[in-house]
ModelCIF file with pLDDT and N, C-alpha, C, O atoms, coordinates in Angstrom:
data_MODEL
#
_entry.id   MODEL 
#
_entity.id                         1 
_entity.type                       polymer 
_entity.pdbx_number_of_molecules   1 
#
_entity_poly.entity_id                      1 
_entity_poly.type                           'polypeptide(L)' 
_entity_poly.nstd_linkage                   no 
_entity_poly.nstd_monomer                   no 
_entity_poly.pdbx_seq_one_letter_code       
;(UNK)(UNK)(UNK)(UNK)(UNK)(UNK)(UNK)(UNK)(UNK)(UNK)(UNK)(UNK)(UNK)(UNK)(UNK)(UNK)
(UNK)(UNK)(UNK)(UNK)(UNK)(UNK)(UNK)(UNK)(UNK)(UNK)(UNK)(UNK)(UNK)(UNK)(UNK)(UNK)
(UNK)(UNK)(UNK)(UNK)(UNK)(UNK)(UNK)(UNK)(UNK)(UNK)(UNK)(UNK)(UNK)(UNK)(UNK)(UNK)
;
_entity_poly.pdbx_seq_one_letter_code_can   XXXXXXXXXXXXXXXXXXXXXXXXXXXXXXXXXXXXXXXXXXXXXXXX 
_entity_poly.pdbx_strand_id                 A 
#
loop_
_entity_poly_seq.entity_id 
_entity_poly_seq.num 
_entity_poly_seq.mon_id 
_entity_poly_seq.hetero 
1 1  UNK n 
1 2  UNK n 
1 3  UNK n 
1 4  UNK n 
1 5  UNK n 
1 6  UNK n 
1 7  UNK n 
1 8  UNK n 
1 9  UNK n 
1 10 UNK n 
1 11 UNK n 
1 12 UNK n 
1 13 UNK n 
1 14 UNK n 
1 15 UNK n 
1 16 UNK n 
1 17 UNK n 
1 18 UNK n 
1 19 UNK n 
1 20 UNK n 
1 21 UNK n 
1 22 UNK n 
1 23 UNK n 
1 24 UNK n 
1 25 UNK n 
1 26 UNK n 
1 27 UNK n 
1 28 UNK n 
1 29 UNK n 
1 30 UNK n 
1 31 UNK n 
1 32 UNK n 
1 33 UNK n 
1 34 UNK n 
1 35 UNK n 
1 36 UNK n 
1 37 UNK n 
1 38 UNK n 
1 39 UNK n 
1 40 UNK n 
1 41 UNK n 
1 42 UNK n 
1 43 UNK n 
1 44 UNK n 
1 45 UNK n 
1 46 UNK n 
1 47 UNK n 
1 48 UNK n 
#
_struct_asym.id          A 
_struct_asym.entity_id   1 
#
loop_
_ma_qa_metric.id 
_ma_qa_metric.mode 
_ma_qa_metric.name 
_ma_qa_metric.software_group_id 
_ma_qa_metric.type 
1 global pLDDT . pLDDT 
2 local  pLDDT . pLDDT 
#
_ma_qa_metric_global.metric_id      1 
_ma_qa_metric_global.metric_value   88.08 
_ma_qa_metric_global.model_id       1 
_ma_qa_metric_global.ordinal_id     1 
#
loop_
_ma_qa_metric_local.label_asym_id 
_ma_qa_metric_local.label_comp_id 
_ma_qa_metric_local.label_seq_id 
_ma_qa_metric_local.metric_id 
_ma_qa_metric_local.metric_value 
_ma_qa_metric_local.model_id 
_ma_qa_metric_local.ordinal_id 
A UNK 1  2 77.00 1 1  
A UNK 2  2 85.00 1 2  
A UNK 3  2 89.00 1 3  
A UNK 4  2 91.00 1 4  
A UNK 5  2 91.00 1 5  
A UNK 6  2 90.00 1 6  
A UNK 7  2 94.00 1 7  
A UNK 8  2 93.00 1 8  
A UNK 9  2 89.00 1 9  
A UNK 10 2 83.00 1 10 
A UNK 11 2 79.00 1 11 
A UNK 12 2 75.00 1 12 
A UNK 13 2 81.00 1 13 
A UNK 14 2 82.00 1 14 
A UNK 15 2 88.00 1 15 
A UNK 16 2 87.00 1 16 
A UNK 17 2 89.00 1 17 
A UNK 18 2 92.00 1 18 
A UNK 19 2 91.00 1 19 
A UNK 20 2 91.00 1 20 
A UNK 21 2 93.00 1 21 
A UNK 22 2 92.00 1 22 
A UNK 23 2 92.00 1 23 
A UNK 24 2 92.00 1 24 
A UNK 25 2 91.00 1 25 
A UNK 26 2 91.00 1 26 
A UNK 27 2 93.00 1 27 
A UNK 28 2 93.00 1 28 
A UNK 29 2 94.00 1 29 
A UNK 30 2 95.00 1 30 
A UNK 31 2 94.00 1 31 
A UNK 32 2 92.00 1 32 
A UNK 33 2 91.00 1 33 
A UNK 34 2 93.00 1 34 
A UNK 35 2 96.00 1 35 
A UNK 36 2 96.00 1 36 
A UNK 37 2 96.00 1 37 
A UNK 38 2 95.00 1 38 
A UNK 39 2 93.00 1 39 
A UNK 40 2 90.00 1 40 
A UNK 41 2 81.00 1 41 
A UNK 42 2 75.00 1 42 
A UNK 43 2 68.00 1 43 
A UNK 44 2 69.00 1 44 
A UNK 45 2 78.00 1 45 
A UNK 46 2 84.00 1 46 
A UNK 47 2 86.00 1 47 
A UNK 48 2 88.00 1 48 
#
loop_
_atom_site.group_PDB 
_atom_site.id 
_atom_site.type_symbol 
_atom_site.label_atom_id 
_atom_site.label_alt_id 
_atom_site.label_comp_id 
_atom_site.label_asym_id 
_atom_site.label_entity_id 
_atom_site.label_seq_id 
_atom_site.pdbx_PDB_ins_code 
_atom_site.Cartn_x 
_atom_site.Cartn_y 
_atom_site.Cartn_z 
_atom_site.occupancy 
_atom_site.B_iso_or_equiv 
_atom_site.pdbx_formal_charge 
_atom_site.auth_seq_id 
_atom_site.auth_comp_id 
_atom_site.auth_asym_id 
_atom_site.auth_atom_id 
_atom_site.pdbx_PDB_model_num 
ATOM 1   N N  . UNK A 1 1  ? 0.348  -17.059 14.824 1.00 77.00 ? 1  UNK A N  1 
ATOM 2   C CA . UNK A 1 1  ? 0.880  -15.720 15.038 1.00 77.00 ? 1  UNK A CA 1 
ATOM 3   C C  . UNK A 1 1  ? 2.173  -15.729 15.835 1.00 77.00 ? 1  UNK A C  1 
ATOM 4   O O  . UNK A 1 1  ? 3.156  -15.213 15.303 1.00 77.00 ? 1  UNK A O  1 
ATOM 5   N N  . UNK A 1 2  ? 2.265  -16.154 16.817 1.00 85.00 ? 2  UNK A N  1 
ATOM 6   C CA . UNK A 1 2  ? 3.507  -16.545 18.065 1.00 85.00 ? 2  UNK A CA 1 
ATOM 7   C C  . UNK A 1 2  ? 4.779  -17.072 16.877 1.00 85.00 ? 2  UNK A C  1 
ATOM 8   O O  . UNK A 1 2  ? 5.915  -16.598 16.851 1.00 85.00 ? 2  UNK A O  1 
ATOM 9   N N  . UNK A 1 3  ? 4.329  -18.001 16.075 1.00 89.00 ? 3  UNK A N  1 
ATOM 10  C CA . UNK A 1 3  ? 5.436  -18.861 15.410 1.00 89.00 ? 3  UNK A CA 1 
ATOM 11  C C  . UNK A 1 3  ? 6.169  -17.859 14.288 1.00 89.00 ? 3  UNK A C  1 
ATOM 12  O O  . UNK A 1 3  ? 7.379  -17.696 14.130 1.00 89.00 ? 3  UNK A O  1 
ATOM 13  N N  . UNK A 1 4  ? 5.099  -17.258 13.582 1.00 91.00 ? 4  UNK A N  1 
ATOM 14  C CA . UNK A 1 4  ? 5.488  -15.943 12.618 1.00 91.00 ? 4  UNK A CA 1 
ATOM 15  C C  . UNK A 1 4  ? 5.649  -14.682 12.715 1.00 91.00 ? 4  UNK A C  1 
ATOM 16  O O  . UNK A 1 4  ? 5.803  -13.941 11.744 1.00 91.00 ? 4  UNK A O  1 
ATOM 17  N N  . UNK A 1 5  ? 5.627  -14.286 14.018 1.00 91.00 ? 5  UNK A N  1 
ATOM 18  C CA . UNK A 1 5  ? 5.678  -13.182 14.814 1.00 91.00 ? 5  UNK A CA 1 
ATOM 19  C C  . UNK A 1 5  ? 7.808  -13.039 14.697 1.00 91.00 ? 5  UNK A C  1 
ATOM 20  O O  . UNK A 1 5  ? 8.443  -12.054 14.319 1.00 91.00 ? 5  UNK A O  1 
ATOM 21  N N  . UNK A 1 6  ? 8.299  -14.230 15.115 1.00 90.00 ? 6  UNK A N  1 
ATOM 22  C CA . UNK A 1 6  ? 9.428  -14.606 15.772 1.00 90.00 ? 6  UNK A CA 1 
ATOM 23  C C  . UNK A 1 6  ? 10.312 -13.832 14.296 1.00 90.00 ? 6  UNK A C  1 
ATOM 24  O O  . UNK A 1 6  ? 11.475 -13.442 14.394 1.00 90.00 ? 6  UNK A O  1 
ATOM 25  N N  . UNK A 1 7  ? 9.565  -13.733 13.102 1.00 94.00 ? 7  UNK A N  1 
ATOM 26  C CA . UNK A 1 7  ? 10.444 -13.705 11.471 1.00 94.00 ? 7  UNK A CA 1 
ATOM 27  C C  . UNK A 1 7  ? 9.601  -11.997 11.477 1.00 94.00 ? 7  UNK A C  1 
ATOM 28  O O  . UNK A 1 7  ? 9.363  -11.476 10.388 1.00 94.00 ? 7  UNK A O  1 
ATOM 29  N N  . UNK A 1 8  ? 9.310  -11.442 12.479 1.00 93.00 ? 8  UNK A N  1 
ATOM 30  C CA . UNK A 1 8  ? 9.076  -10.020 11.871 1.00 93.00 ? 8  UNK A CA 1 
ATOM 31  C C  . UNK A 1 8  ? 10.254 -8.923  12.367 1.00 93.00 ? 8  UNK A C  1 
ATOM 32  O O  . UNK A 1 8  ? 11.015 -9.316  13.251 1.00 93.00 ? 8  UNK A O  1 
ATOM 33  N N  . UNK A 1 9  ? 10.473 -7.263  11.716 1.00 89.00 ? 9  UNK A N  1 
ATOM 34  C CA . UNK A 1 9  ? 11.080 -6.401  12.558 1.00 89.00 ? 9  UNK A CA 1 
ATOM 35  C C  . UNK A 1 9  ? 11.381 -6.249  13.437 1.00 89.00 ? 9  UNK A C  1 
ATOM 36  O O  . UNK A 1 9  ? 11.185 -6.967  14.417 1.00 89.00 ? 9  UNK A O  1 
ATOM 37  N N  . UNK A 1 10 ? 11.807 -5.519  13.394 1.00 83.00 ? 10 UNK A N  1 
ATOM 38  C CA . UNK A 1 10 ? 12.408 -5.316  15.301 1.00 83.00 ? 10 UNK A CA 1 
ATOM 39  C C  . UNK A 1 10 ? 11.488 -3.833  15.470 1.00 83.00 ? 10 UNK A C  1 
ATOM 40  O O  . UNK A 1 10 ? 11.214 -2.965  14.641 1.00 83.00 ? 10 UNK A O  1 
ATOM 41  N N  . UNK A 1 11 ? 11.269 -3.925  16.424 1.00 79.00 ? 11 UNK A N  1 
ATOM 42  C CA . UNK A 1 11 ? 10.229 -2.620  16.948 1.00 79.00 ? 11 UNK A CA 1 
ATOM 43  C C  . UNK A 1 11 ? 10.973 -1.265  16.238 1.00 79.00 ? 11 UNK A C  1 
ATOM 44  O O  . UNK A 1 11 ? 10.324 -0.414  15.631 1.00 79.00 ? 11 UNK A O  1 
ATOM 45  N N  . UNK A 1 12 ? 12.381 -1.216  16.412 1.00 75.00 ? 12 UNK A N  1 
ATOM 46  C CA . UNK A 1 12 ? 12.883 0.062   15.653 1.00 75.00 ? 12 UNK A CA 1 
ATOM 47  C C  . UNK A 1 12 ? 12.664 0.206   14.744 1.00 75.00 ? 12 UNK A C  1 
ATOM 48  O O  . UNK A 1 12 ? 12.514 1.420   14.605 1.00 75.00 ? 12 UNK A O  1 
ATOM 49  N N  . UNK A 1 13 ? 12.412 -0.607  13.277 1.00 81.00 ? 13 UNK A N  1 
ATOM 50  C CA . UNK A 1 13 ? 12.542 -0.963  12.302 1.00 81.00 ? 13 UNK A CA 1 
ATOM 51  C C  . UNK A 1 13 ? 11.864 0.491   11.914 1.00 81.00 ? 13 UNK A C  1 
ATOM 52  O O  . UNK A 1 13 ? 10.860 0.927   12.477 1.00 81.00 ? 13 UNK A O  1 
ATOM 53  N N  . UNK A 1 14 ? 12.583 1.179   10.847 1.00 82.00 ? 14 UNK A N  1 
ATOM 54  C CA . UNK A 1 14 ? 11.775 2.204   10.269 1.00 82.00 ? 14 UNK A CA 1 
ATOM 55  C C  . UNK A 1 14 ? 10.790 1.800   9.346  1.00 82.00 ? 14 UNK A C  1 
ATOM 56  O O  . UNK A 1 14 ? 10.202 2.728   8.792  1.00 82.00 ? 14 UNK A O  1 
ATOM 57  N N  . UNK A 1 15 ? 10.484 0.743   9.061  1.00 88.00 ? 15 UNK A N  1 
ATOM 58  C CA . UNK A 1 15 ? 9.436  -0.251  8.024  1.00 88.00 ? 15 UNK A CA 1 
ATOM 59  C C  . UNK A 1 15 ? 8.607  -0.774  8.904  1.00 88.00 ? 15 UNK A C  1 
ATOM 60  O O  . UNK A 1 15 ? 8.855  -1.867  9.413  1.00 88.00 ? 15 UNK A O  1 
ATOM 61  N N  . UNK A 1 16 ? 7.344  0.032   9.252  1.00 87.00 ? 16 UNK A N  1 
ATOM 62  C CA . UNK A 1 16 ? 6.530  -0.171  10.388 1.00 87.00 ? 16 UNK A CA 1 
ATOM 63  C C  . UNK A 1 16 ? 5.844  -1.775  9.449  1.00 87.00 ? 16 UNK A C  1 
ATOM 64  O O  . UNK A 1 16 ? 5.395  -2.796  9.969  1.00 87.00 ? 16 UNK A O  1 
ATOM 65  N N  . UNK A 1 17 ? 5.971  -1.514  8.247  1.00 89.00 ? 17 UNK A N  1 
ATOM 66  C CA . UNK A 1 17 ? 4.666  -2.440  8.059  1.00 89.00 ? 17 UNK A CA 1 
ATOM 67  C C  . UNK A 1 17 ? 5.297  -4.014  7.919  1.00 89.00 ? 17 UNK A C  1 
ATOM 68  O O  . UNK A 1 17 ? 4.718  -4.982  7.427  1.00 89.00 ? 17 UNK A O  1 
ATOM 69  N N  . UNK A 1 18 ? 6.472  -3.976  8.422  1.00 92.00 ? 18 UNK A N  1 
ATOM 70  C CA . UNK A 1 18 ? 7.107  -5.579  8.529  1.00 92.00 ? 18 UNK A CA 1 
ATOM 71  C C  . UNK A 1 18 ? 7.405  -5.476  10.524 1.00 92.00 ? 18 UNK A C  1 
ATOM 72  O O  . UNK A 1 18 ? 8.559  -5.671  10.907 1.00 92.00 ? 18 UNK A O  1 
ATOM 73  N N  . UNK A 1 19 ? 6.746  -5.296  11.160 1.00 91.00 ? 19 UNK A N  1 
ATOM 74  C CA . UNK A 1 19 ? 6.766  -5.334  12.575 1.00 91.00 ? 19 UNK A CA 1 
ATOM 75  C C  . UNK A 1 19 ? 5.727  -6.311  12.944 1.00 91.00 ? 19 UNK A C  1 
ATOM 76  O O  . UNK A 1 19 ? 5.670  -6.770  14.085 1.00 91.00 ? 19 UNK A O  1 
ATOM 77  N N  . UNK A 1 20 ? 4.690  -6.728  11.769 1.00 91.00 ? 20 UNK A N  1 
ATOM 78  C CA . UNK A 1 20 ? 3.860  -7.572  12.025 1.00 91.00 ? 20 UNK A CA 1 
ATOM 79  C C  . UNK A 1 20 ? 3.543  -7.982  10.970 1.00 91.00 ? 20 UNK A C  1 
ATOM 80  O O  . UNK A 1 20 ? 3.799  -7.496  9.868  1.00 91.00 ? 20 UNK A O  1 
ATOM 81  N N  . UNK A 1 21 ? 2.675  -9.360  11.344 1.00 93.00 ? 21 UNK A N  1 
ATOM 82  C CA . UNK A 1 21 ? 2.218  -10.502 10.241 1.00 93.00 ? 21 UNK A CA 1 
ATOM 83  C C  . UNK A 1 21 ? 1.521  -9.415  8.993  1.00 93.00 ? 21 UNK A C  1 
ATOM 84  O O  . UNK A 1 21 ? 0.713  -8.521  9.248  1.00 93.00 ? 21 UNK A O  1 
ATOM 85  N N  . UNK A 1 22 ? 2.043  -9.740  7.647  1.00 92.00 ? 22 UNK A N  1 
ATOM 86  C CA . UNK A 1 22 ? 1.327  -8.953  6.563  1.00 92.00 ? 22 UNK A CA 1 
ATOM 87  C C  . UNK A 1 22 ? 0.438  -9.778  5.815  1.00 92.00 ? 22 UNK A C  1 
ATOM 88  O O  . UNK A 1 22 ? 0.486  -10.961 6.151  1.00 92.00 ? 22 UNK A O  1 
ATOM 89  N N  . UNK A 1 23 ? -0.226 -9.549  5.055  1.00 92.00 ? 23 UNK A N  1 
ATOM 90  C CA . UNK A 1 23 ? -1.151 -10.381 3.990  1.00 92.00 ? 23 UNK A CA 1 
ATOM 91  C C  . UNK A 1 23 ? -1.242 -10.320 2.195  1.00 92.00 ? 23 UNK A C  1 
ATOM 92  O O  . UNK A 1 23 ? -1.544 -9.241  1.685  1.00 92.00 ? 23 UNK A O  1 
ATOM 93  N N  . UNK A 1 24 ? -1.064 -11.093 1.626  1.00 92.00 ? 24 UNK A N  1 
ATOM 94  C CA . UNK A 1 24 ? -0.648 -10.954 0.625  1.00 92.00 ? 24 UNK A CA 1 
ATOM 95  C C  . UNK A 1 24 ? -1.181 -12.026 -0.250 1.00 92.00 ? 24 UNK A C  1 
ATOM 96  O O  . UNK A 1 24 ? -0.910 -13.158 0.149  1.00 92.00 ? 24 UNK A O  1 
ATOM 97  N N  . UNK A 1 25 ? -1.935 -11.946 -1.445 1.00 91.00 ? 25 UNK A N  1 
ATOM 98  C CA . UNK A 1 25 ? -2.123 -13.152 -2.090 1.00 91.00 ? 25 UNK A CA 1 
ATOM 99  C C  . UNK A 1 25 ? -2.724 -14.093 -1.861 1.00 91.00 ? 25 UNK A C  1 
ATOM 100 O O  . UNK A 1 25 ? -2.871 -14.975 -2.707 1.00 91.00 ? 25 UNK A O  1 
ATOM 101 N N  . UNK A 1 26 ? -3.325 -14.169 -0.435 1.00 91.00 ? 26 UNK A N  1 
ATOM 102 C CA . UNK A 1 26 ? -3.727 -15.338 0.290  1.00 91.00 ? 26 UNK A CA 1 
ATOM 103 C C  . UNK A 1 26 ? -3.006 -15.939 1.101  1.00 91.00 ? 26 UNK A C  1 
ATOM 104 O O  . UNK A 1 26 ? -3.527 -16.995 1.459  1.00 91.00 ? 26 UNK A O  1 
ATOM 105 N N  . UNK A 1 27 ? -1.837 -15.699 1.644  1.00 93.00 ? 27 UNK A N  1 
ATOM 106 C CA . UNK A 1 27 ? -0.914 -15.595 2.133  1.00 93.00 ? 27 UNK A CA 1 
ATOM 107 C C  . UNK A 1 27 ? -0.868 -14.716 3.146  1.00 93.00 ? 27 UNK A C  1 
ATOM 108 O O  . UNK A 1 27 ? -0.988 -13.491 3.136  1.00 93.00 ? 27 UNK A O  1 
ATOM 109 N N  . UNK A 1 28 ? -0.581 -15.887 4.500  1.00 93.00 ? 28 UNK A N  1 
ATOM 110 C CA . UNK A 1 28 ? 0.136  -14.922 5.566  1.00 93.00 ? 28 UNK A CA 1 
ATOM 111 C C  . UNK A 1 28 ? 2.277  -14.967 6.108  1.00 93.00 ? 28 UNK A C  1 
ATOM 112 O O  . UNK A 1 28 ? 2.998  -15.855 6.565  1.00 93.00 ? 28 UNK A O  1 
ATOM 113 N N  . UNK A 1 29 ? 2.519  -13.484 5.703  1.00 94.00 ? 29 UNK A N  1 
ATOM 114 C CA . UNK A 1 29 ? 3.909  -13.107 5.668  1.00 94.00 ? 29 UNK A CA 1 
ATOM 115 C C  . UNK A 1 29 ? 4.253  -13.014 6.388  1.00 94.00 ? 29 UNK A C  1 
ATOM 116 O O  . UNK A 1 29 ? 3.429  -12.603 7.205  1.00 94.00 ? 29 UNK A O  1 
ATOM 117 N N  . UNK A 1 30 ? 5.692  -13.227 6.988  1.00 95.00 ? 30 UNK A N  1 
ATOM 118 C CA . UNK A 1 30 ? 6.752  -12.339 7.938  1.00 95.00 ? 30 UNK A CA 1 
ATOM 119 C C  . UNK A 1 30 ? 7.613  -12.582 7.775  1.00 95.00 ? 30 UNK A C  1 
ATOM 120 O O  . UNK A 1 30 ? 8.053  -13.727 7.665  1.00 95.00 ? 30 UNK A O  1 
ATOM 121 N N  . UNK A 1 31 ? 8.568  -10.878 7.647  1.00 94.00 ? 31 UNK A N  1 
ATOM 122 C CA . UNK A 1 31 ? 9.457  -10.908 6.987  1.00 94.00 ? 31 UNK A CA 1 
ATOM 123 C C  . UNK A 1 31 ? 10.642 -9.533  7.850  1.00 94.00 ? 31 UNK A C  1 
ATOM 124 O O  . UNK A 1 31 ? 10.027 -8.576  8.322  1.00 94.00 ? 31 UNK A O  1 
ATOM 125 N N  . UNK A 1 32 ? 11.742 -9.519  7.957  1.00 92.00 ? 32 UNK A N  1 
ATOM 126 C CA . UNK A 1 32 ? 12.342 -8.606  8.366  1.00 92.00 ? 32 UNK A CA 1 
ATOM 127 C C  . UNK A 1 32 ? 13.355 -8.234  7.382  1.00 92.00 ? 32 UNK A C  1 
ATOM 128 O O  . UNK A 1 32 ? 14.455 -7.740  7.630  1.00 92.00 ? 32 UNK A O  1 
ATOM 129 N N  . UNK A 1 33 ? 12.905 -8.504  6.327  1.00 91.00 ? 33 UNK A N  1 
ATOM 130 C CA . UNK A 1 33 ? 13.822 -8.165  5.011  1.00 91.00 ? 33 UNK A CA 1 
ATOM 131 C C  . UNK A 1 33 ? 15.564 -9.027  4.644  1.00 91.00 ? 33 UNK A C  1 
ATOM 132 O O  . UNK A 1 33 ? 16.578 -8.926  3.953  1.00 91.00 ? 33 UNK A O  1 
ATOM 133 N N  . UNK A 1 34 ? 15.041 -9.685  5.479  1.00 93.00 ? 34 UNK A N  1 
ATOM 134 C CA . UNK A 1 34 ? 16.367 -10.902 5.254  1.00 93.00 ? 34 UNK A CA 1 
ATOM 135 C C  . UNK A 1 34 ? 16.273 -12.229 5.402  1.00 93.00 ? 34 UNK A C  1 
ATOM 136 O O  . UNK A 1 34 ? 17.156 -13.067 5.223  1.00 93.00 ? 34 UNK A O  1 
ATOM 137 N N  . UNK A 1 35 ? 15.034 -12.398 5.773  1.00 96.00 ? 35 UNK A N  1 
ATOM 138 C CA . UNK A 1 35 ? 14.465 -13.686 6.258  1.00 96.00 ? 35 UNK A CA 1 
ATOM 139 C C  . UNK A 1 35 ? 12.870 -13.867 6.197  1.00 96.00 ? 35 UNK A C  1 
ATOM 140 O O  . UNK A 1 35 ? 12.244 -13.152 6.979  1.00 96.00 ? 35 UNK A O  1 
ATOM 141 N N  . UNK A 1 36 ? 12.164 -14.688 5.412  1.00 96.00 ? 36 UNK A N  1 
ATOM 142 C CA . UNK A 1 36 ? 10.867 -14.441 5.107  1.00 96.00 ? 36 UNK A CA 1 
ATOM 143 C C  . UNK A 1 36 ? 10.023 -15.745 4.968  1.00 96.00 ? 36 UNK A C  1 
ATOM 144 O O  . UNK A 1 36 ? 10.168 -16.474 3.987  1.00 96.00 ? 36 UNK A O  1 
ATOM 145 N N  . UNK A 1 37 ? 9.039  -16.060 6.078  1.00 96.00 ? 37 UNK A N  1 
ATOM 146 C CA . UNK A 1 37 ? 8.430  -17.010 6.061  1.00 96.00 ? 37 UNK A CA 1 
ATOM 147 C C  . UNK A 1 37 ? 6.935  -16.728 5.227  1.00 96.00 ? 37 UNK A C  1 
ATOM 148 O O  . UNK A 1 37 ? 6.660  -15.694 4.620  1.00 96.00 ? 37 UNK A O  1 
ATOM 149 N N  . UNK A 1 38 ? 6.261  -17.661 5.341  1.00 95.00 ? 38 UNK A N  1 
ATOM 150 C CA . UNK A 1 38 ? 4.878  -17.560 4.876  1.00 95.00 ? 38 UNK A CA 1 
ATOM 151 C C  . UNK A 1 38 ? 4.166  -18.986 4.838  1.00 95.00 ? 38 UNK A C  1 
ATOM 152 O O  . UNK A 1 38 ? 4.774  -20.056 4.805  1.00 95.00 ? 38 UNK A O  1 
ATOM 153 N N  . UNK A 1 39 ? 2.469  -18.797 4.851  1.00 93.00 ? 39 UNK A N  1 
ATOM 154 C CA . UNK A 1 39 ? 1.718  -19.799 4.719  1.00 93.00 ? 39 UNK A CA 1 
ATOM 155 C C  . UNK A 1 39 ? 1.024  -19.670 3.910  1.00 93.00 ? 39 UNK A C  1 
ATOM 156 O O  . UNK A 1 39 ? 1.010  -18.536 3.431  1.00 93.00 ? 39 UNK A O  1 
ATOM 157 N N  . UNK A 1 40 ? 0.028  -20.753 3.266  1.00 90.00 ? 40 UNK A N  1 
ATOM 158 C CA . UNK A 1 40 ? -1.256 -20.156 2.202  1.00 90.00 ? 40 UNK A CA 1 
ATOM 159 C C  . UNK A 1 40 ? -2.505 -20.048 3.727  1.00 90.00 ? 40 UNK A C  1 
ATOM 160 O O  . UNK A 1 40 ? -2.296 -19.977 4.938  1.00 90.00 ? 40 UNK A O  1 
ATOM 161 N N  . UNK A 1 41 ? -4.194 -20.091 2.637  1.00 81.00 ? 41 UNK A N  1 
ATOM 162 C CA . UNK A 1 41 ? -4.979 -19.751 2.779  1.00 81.00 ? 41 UNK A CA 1 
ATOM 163 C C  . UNK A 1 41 ? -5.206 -19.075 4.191  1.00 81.00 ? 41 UNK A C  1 
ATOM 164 O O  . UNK A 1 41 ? -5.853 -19.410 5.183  1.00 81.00 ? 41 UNK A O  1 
ATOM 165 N N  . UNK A 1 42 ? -4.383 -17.950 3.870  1.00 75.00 ? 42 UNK A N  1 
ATOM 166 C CA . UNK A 1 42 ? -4.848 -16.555 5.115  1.00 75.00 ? 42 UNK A CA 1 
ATOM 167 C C  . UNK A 1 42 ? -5.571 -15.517 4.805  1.00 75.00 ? 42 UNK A C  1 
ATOM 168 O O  . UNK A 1 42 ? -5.257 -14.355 5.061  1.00 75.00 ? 42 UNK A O  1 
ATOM 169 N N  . UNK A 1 43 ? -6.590 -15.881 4.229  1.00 68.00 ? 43 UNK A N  1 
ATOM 170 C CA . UNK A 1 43 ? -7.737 -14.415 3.800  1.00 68.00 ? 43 UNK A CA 1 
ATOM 171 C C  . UNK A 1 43 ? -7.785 -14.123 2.294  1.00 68.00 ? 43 UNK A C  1 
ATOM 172 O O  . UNK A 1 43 ? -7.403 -14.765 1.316  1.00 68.00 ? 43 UNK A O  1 
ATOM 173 N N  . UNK A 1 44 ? -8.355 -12.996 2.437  1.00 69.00 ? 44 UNK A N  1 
ATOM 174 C CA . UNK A 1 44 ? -8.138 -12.998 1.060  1.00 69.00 ? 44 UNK A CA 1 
ATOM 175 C C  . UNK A 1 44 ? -7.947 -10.895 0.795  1.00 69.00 ? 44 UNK A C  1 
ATOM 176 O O  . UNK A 1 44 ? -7.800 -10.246 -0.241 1.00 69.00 ? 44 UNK A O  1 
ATOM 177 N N  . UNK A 1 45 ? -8.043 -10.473 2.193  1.00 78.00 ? 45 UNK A N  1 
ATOM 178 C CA . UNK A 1 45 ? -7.446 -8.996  2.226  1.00 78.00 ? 45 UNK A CA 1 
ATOM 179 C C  . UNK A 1 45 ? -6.100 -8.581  2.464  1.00 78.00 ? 45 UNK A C  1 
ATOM 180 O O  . UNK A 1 45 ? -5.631 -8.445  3.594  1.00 78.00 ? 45 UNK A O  1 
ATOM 181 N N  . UNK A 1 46 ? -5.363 -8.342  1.202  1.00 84.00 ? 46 UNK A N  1 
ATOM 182 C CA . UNK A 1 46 ? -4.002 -7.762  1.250  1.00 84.00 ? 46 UNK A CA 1 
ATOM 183 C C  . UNK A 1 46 ? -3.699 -6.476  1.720  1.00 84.00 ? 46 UNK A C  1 
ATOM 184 O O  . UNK A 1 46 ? -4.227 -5.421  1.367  1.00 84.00 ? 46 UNK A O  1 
ATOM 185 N N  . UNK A 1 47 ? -2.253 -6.753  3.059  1.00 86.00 ? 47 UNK A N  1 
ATOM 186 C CA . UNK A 1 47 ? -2.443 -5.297  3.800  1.00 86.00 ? 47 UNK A CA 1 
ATOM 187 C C  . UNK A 1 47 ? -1.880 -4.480  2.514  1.00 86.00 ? 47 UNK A C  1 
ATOM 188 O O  . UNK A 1 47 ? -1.591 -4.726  1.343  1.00 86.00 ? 47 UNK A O  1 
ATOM 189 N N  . UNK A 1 48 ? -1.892 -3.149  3.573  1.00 88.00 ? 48 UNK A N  1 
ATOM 190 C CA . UNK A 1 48 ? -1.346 -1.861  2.419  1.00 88.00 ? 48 UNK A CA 1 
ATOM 191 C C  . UNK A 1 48 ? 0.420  -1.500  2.421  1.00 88.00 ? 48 UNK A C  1 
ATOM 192 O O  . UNK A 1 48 ? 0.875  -0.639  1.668  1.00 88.00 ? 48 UNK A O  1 
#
């Protein structure tokens, strides 16, 4: 979380839902829309 935290929004961000780690595919995201990391097997519930 600490390491992928560092690739999310900025608290202003009007895109609340990239301010924190997202889930996707099995996949955990972070992304501030210009820069976008990710890992596999992170769950298997994709946020909204």
């Amino acid at each position: 979380n600490e390491i992928m935290q560092r690739f999310t929004a900025a608290a202003d961000d009007p895109r609340g839902y990239l301010q924190q780690i997202i889930y996707l595919d099995g996949k955990a995201i972070a992304s501030n829309g210009h820069i976008m990391i990710w890992m596999d097997g992170a769950g298997t519930n994709d946020s909204d």
